[in-house]
C-alpha atoms as a PDB file:
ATOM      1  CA  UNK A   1      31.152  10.214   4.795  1.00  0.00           C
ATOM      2  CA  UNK A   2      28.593  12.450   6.477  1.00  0.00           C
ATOM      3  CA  UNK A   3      30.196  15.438   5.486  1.00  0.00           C
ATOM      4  CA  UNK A   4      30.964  14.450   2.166  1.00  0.00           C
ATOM      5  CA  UNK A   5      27.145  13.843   1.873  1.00  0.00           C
ATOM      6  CA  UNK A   6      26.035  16.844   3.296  1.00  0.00           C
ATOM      7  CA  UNK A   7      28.056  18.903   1.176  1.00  0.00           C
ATOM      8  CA  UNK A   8      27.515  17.437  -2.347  1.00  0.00           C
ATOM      9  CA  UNK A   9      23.581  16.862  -1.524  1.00  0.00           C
ATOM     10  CA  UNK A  10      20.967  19.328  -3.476  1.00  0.00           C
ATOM     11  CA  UNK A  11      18.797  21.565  -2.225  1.00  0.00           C
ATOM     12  CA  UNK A  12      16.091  20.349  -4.388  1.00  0.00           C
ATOM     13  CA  UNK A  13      15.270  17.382  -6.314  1.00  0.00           C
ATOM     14  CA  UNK A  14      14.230  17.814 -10.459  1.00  0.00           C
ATOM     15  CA  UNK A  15      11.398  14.705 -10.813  1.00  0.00           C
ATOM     16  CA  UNK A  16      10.810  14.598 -14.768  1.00  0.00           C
ATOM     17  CA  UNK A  17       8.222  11.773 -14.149  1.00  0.00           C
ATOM     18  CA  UNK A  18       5.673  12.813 -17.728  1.00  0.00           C
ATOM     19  CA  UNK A  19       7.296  15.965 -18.590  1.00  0.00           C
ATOM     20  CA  UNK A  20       8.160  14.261 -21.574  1.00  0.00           C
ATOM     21  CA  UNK A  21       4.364  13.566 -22.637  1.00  0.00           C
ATOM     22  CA  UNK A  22       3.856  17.197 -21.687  1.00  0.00           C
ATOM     23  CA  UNK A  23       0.101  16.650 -23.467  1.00  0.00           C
ATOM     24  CA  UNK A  24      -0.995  13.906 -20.786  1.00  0.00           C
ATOM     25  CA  UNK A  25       0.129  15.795 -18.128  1.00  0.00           C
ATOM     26  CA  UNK A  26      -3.533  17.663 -17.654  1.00  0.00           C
ATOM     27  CA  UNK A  27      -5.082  14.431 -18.388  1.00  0.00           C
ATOM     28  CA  UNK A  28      -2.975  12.156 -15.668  1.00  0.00           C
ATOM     29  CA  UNK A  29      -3.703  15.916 -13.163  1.00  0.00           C
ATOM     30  CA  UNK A  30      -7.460  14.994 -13.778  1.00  0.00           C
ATOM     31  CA  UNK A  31      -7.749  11.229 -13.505  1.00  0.00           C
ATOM     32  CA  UNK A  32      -4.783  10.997 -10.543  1.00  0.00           C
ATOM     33  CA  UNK A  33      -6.625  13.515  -8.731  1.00  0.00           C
ATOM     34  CA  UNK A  34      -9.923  11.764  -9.267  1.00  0.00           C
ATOM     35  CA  UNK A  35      -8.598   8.326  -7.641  1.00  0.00           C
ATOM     36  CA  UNK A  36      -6.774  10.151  -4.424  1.00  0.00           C
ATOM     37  CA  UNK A  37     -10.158  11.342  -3.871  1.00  0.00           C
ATOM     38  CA  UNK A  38     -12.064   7.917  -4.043  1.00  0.00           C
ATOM     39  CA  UNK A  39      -9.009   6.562  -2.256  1.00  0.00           C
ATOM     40  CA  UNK A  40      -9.522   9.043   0.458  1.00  0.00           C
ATOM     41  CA  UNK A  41     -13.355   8.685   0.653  1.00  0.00           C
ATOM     42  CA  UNK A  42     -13.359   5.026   0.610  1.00  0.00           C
ATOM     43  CA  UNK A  43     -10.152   4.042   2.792  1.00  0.00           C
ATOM     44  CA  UNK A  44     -11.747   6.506   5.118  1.00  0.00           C
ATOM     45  CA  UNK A  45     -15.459   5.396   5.061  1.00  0.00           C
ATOM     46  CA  UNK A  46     -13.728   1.884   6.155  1.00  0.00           C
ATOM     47  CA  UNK A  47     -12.088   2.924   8.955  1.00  0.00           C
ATOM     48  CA  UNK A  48     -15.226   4.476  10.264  1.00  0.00           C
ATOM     49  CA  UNK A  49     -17.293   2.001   9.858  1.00  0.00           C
ATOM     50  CA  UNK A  50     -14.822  -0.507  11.025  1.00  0.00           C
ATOM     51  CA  UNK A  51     -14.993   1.623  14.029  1.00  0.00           C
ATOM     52  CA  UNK A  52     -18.092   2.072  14.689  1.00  0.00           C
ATOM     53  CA  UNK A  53     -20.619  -1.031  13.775  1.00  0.00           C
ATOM     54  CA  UNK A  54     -19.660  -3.779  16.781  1.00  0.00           C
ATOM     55  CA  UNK A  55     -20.581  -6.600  14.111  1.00  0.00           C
ATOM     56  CA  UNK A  56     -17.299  -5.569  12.375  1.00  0.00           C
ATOM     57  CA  UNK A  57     -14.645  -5.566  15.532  1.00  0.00           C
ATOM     58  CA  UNK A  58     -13.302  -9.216  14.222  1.00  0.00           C
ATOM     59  CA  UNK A  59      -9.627  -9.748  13.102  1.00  0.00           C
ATOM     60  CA  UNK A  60     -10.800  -9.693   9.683  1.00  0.00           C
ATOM     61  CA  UNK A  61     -12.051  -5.919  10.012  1.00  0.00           C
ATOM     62  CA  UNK A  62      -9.138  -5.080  12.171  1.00  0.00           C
ATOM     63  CA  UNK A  63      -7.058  -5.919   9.770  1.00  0.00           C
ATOM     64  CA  UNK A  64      -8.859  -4.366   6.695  1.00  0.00           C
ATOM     65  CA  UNK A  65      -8.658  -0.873   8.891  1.00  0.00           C
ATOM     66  CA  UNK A  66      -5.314  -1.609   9.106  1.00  0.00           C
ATOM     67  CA  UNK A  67      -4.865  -1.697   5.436  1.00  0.00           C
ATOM     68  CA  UNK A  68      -6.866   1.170   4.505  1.00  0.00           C
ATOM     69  CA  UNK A  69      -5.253   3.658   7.172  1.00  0.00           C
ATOM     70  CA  UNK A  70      -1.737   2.593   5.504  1.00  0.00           C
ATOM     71  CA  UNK A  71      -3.188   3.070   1.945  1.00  0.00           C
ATOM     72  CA  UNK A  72      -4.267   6.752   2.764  1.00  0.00           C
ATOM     73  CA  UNK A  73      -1.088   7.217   4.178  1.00  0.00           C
ATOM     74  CA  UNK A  74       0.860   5.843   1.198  1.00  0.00           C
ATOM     75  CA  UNK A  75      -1.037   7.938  -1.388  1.00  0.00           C
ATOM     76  CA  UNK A  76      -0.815  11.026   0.378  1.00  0.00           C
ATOM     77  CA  UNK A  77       2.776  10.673   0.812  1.00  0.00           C
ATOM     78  CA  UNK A  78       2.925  10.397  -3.337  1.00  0.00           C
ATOM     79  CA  UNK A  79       0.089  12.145  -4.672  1.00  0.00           C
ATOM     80  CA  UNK A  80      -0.146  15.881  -3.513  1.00  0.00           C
ATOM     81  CA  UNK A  81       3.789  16.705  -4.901  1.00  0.00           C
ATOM     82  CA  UNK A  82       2.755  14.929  -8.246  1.00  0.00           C
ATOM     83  CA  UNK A  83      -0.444  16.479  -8.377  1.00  0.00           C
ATOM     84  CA  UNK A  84       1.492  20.475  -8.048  1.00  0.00           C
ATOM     85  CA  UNK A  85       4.086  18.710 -10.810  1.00  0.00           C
ATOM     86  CA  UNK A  86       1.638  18.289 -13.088  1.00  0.00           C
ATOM     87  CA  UNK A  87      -0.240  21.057 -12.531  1.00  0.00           C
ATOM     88  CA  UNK A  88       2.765  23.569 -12.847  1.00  0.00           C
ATOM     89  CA  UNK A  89       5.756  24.364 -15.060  1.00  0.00           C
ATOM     90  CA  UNK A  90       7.843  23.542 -11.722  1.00  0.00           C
ATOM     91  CA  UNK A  91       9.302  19.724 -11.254  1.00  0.00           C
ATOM     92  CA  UNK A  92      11.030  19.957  -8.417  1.00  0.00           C
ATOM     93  CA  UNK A  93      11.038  18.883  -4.777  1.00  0.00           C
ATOM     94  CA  UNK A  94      12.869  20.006  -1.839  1.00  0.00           C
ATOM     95  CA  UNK A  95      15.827  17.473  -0.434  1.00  0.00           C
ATOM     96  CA  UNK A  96      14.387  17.814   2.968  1.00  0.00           C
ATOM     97  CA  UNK A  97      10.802  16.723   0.844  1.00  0.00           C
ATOM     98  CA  UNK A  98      12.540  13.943  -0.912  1.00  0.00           C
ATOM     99  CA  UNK A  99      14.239  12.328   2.048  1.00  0.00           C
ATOM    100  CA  UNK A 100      10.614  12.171   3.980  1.00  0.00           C
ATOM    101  CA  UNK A 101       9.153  10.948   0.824  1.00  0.00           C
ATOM    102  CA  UNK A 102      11.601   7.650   0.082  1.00  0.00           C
ATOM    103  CA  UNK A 103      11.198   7.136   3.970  1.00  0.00           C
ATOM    104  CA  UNK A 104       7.602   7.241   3.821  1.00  0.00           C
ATOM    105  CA  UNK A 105       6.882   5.221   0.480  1.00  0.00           C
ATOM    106  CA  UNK A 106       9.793   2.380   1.869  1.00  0.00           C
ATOM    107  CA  UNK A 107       7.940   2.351   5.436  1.00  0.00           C
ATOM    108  CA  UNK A 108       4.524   1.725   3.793  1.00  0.00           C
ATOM    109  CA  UNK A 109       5.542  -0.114   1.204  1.00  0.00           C
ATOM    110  CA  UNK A 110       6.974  -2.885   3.355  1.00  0.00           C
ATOM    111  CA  UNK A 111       4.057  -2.304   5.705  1.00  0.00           C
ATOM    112  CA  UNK A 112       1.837  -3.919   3.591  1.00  0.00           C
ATOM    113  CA  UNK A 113       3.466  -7.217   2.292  1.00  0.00           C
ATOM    114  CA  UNK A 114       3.733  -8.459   5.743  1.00  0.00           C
ATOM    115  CA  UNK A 115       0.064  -6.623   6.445  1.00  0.00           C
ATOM    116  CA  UNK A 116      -0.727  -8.725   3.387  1.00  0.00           C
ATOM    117  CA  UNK A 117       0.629 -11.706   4.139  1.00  0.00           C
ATOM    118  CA  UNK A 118      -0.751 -11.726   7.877  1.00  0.00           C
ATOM    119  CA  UNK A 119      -4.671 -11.009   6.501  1.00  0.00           C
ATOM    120  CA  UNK A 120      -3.878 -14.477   4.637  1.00  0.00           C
ATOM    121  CA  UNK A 121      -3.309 -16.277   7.868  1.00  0.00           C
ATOM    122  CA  UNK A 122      -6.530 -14.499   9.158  1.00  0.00           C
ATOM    123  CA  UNK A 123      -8.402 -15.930   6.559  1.00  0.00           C
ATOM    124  CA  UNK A 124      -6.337 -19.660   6.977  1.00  0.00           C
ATOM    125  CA  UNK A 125      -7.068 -19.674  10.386  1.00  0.00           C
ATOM    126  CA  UNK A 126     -10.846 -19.182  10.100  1.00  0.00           C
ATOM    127  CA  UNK A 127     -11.264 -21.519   7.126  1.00  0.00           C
ATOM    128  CA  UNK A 128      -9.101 -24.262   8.115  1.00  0.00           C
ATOM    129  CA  UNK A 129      -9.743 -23.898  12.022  1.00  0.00           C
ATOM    130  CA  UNK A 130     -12.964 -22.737  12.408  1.00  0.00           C
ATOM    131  CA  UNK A 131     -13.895 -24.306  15.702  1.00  0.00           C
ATOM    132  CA  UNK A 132     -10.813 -22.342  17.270  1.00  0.00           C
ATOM    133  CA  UNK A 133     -10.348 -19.548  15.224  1.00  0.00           C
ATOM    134  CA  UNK A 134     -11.437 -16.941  17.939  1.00  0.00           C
ATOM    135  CA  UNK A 135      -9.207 -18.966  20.314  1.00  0.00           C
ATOM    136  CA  UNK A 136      -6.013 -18.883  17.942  1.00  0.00           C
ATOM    137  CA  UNK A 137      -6.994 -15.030  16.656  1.00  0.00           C
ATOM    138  CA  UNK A 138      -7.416 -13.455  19.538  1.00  0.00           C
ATOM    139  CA  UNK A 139      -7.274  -9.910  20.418  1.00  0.00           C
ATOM    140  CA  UNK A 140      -3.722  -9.434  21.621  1.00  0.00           C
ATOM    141  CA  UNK A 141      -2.241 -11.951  19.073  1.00  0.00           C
ATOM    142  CA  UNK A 142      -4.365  -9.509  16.178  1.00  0.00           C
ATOM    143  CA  UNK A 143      -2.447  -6.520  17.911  1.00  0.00           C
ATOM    144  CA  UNK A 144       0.766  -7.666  18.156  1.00  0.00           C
ATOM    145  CA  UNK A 145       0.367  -8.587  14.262  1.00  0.00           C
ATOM    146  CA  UNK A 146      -0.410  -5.381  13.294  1.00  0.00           C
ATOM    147  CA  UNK A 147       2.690  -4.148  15.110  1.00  0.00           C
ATOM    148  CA  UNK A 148       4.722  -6.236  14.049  1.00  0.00           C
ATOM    149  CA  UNK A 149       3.858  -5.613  10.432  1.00  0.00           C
ATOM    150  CA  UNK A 150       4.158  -1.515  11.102  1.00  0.00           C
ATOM    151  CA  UNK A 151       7.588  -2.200  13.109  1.00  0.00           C
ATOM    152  CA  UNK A 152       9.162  -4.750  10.578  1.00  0.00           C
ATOM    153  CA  UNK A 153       8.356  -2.258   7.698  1.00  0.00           C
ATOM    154  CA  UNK A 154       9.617   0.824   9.967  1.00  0.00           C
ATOM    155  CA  UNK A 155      13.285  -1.104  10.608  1.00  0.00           C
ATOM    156  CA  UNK A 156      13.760  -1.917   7.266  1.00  0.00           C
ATOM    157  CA  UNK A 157      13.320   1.695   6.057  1.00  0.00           C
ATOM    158  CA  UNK A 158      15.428   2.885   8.346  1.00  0.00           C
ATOM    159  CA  UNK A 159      17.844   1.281   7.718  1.00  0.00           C
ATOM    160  CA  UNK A 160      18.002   1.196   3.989  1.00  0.00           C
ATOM    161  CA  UNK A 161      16.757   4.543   3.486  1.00  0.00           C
ATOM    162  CA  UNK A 162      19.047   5.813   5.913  1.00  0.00           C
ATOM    163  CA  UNK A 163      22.279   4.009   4.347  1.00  0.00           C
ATOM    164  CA  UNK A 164      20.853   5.667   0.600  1.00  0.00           C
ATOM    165  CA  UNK A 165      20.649   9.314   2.345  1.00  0.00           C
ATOM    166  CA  UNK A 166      24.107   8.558   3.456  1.00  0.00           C
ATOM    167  CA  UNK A 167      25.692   8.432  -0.128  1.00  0.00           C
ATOM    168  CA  UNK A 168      27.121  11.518  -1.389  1.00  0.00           C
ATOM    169  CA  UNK A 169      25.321  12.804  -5.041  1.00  0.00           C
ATOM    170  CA  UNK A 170      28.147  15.105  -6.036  1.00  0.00           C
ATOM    171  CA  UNK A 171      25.802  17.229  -7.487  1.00  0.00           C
ATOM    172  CA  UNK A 172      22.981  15.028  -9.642  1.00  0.00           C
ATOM    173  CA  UNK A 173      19.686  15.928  -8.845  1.00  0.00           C
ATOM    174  CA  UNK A 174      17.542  14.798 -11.742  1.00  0.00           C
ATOM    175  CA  UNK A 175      14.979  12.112 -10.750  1.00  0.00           C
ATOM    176  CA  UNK A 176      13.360   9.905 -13.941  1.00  0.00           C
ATOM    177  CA  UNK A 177       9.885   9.266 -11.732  1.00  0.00           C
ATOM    178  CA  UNK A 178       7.509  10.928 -10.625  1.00  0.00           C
ATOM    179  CA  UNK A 179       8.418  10.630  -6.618  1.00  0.00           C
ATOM    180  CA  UNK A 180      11.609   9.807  -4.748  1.00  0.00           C
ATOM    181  CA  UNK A 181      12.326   5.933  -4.796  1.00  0.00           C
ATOM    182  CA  UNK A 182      15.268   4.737  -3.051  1.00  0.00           C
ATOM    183  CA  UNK A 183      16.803   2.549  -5.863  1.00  0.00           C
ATOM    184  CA  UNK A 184      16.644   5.567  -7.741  1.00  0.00           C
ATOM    185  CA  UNK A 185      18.484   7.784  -5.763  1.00  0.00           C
ATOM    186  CA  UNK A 186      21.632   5.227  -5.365  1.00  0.00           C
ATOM    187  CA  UNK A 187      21.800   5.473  -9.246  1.00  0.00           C
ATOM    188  CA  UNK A 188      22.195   9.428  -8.426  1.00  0.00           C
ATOM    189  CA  UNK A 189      25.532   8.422  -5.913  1.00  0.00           C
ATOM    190  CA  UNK A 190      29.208   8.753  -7.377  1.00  0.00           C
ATOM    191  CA  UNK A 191      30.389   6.162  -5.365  1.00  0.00           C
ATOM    192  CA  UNK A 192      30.247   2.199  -5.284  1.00  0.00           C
ATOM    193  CA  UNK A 193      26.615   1.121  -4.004  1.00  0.00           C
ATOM    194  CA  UNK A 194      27.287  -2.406  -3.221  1.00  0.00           C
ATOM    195  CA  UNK A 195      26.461  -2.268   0.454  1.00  0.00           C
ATOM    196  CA  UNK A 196      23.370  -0.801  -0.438  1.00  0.00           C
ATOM    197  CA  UNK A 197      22.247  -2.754  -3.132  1.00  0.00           C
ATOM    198  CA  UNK A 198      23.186  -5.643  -1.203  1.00  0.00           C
ATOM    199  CA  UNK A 199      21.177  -4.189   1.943  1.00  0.00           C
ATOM    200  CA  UNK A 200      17.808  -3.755  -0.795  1.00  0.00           C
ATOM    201  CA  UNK A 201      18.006  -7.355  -2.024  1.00  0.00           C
ATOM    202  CA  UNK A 202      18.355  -9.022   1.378  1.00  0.00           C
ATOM    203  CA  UNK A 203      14.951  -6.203   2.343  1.00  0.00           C
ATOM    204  CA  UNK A 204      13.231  -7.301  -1.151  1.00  0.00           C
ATOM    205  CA  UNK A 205      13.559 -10.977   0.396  1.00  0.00           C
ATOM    206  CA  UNK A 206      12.125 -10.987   3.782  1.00  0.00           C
ATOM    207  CA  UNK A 207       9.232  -8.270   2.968  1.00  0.00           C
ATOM    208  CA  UNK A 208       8.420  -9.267  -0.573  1.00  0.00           C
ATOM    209  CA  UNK A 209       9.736 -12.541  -1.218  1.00  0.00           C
ATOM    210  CA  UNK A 210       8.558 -14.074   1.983  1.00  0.00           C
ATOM    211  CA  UNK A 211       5.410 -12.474   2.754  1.00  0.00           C
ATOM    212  CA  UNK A 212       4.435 -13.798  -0.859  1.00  0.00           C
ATOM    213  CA  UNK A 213       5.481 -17.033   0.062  1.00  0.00           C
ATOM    214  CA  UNK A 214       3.252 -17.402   2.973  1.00  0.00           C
ATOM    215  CA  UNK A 215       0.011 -16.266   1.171  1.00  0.00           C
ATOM    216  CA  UNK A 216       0.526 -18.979  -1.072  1.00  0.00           C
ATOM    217  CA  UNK A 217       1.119 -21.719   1.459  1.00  0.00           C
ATOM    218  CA  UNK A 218      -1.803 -20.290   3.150  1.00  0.00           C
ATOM    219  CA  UNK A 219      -4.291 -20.482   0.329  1.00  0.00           C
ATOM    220  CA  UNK A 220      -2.799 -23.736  -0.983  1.00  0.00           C
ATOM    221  CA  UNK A 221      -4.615 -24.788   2.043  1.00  0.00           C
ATOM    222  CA  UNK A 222      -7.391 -23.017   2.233  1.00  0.00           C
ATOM    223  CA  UNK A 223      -7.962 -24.325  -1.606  1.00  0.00           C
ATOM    224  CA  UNK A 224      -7.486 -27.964  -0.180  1.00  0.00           C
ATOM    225  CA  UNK A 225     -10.053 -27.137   2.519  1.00  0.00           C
ATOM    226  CA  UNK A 226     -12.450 -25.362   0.208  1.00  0.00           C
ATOM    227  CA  UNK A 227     -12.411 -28.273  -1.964  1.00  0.00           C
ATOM    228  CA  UNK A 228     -13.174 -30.807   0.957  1.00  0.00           C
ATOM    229  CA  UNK A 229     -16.489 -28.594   1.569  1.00  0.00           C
ATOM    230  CA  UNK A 230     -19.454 -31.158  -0.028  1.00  0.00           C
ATOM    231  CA  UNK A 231     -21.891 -28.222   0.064  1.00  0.00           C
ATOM    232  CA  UNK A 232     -21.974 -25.681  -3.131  1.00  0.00           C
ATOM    233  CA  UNK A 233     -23.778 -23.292  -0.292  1.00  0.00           C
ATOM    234  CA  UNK A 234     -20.592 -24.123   1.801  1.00  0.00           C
ATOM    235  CA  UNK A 235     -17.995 -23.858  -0.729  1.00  0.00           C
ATOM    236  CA  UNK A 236     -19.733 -20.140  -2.387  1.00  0.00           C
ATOM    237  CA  UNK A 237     -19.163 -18.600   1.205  1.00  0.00           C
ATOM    238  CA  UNK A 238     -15.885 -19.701   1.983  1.00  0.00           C
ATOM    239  CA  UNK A 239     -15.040 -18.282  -1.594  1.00  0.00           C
ATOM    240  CA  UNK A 240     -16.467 -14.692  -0.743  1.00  0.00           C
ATOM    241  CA  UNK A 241     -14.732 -14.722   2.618  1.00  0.00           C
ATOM    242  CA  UNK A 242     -11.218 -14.831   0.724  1.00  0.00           C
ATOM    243  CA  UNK A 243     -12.064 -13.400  -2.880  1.00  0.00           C
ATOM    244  CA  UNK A 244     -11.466  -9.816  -1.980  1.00  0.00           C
ATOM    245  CA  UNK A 245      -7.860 -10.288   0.075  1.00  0.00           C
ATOM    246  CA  UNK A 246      -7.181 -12.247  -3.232  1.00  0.00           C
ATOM    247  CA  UNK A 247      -8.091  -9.911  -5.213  1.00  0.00           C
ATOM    248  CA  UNK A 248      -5.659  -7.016  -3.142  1.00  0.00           C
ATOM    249  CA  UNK A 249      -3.056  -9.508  -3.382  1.00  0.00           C
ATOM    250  CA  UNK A 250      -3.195 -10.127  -7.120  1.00  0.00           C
ATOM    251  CA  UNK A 251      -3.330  -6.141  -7.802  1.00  0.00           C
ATOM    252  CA  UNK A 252      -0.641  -5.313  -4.996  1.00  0.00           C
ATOM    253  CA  UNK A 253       1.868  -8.345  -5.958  1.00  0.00           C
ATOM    254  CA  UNK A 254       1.504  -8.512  -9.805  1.00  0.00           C
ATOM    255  CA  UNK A 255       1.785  -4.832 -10.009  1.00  0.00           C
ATOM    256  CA  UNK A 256       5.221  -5.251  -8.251  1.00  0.00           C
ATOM    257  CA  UNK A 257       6.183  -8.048 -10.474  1.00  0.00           C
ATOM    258  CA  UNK A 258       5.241  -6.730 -13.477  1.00  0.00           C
ATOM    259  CA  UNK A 259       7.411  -3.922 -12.683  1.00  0.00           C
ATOM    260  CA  UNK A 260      10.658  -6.036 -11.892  1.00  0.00           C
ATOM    261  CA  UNK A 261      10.591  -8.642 -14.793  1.00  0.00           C
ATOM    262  CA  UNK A 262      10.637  -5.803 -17.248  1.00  0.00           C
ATOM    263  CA  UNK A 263      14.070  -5.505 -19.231  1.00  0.00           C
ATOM    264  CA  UNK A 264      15.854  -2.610 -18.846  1.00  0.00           C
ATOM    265  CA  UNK A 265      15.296  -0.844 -21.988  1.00  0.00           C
ATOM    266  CA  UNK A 266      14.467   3.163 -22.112  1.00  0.00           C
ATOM    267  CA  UNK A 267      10.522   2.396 -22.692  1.00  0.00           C
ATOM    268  CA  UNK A 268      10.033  -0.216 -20.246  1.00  0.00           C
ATOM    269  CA  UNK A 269      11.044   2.453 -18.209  1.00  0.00           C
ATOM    270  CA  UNK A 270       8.483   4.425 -18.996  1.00  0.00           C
ATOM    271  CA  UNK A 271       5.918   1.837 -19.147  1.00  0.00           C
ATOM    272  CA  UNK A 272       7.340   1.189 -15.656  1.00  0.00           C
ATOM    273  CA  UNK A 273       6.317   4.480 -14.441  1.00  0.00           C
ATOM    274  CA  UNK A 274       2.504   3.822 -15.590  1.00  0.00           C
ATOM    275  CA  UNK A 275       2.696   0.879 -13.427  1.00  0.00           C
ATOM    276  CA  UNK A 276       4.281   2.823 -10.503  1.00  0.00           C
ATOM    277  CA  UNK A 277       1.136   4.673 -11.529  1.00  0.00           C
ATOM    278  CA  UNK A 278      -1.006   2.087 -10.853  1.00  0.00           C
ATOM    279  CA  UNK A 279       0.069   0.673  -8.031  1.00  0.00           C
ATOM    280  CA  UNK A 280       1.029   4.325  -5.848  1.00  0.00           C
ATOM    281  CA  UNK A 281      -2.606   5.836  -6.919  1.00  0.00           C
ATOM    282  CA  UNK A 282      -5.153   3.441  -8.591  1.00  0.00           C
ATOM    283  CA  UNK A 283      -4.896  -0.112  -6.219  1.00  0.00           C
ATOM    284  CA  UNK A 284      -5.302   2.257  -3.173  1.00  0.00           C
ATOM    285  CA  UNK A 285      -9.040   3.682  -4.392  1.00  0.00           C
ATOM    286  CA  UNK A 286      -9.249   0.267  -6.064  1.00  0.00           C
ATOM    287  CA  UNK A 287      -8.912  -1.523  -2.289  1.00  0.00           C
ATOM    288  CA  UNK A 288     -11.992  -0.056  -0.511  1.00  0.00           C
ATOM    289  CA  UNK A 289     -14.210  -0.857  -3.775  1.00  0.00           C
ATOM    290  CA  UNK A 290     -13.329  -4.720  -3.744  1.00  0.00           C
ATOM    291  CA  UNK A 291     -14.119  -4.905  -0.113  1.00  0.00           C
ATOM    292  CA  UNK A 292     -17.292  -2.703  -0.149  1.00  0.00           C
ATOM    293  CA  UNK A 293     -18.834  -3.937  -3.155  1.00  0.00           C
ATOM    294  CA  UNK A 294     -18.086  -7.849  -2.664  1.00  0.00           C
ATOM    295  CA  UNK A 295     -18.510  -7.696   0.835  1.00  0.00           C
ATOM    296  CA  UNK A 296     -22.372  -8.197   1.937  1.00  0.00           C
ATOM    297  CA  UNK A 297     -20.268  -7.513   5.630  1.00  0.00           C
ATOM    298  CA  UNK A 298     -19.264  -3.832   5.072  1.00  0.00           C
ATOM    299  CA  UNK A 299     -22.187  -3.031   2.662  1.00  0.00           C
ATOM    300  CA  UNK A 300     -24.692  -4.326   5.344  1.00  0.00           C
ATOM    301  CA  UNK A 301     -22.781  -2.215   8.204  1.00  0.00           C
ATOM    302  CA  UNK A 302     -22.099   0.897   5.754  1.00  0.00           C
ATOM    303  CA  UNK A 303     -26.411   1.125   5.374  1.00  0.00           C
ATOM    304  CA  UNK A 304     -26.690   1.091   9.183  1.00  0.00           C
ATOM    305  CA  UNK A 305     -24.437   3.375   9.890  1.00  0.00           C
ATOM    306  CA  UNK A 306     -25.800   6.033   7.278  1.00  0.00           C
ATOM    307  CA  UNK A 307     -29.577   4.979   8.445  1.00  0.00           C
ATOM    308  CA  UNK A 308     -28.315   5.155  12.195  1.00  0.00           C
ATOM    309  CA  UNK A 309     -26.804   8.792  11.784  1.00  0.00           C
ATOM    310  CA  UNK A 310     -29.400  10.322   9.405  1.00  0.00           C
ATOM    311  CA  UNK A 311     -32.503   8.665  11.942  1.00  0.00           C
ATOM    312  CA  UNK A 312     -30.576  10.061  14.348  1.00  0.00           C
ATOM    313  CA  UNK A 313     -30.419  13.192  13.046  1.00  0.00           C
ATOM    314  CA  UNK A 314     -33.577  13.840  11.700  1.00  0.00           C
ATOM    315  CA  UNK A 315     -34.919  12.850  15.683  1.00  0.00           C
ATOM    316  CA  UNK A 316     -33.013  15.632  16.800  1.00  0.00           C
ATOM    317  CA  UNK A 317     -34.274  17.845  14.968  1.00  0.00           C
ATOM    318  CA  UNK A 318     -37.883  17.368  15.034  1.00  0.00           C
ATOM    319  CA  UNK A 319     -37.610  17.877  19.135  1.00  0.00           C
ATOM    320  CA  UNK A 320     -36.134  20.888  18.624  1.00  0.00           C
END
């Protein structure tokens, strides 16, 4: 089957993704390049700080670091090839390109439900068991979390990403999106699919359908805890500590099943790319905004760290 797929695979990929609204194409160049560059700035400015103020090395912040590396690293894996296809007459992208890019987006993609889902038990744990949440979150447990989450999503991309590159194409190379997705490279295959749509559904389950799962259960009871709070004060800041991971959640998850209930009908699918828009370039500069600008943690940390450098600097250079 290897050879059959090697021979009848194309050297380069055709994405269409807007050439059909050729007119929005400088428009979407404009306002996709605008939120890569937010998503950059902000994802990154999180990390640092993350890193550097000591009053943010908690699971939470671990965790949100976590979350912003892998949005960077999901956006750039997307963004820069759809930024040169709008730009220029060329749609294409090398197989070699496309193959990294399904492998990526699948990695990443996974990556964050269970990221996701483990932030929620963050936030359960210090909610519902306050008195030993640094005793049940501690450092190794937050580690091996964070691994697991990276691993899991690694394994299943492998595996499904590797059984797609394994199909032979006999010769289609026209992509309807703007980036290689793996369910849309099966429909490309002239041969039965079953295994791998089989393979997908049994993935979709334990990294979508699961993860989701669990961040209900745990805010079902962190809402029955919340509620059991007599104090307004009390309730408000248990609120805040949760109201930005809910509000990743809601973008992240009913982006995705937006998506998936839509019938299959020619402009649902291209209403379906818009939301593929959405959730591959606007939730990751959306992310670091939520967090920074609800977040009295970050914002507090962010104004030290600026104060700390520029004081810093400006000592320096009045001794020399």
């Amino acid at each position: 089957m290897m050879e059959i797929a090697n021979v009848s695979s194309p050297e380069v990929f055709v994405l269409l993704g807007f050439s059909a609204r050729p007119s929005l194409e400088t428009v979407l160049f404009i306002v996709v390049l605008s939120f890569y560059m937010v998503s950059i700035l902000g994802n990154g400015i999180i990390i640092l700080v993350s890193h550097m103020d000591v009053h943010l090395h908690t699971p939470m912040y671990f965790f949100l670091a976590n979350l912003s590396f892998l949005d960077i690293s999901f956006t750039t894996s997307i963004v820069p090839q759809l930024l040169a296809n709008l730009w220029g007459p060329q749609k294409t992208i090398s197989y070699g390109g496309c193959v990294v890019q399904f492998y990526i987006s699948h990695w990443l993609g996974a990556t964050e439900c269970v990221l996701l889902a483990t932030m929620s038990y963050d936030r359960y744990a210090a909610i519902c068991r306050p008195l030993h949440y640094t005793v049940i979150m501690h450092p190794q447990l937050c580690l091996g979390l964070a691994l697991a989450s990276w691993l899991g999503g690694l394994t299943t991309s492998m595996v499904g990403s590797t059984l797609t590159m394994l199909l032979p194409l006999c010769g289609n190379n026209c992509i309807d999106h703007f980036f290689c997705e793996m369910p849309l490279i099966m429909q490309l295959a002239c041969v039965d699919t079953s295994l791998n749509e089989m393979e997908m559904y049994l993935a979709s389950f334990v990294f979508v359908v699961l993860p989701l799962g669990l961040i209900l259960v745990s805010y079902g009871h962190i809402a029955r805890a919340v509620l059991k709070i007599r104090s307004a004060k009390g309730r408000r800041k248990a609120f805040n500590t949760c109201s930005s991971h809910v509000a990743v959640v809601s973008l992240f998850y009913g982006s995705i099943i937006f998506m998936y209930l839509q019938p299959a009908k020619s402009t649902s699918h291209e209403q379906g790319k818009f939301i593929a828009l959405f959730y591959t370039v606007v939730t990751p500069a959306l992310n670091p905004l939520i967090y920074t600008l609800r977040n009295t943690e970050v914002k507090s940390a962010l104004r030290h760290t600026v104060l700390e450098n520029c004081c810093g600097s400006a000592g320096k250079l009045a001794q020399i």
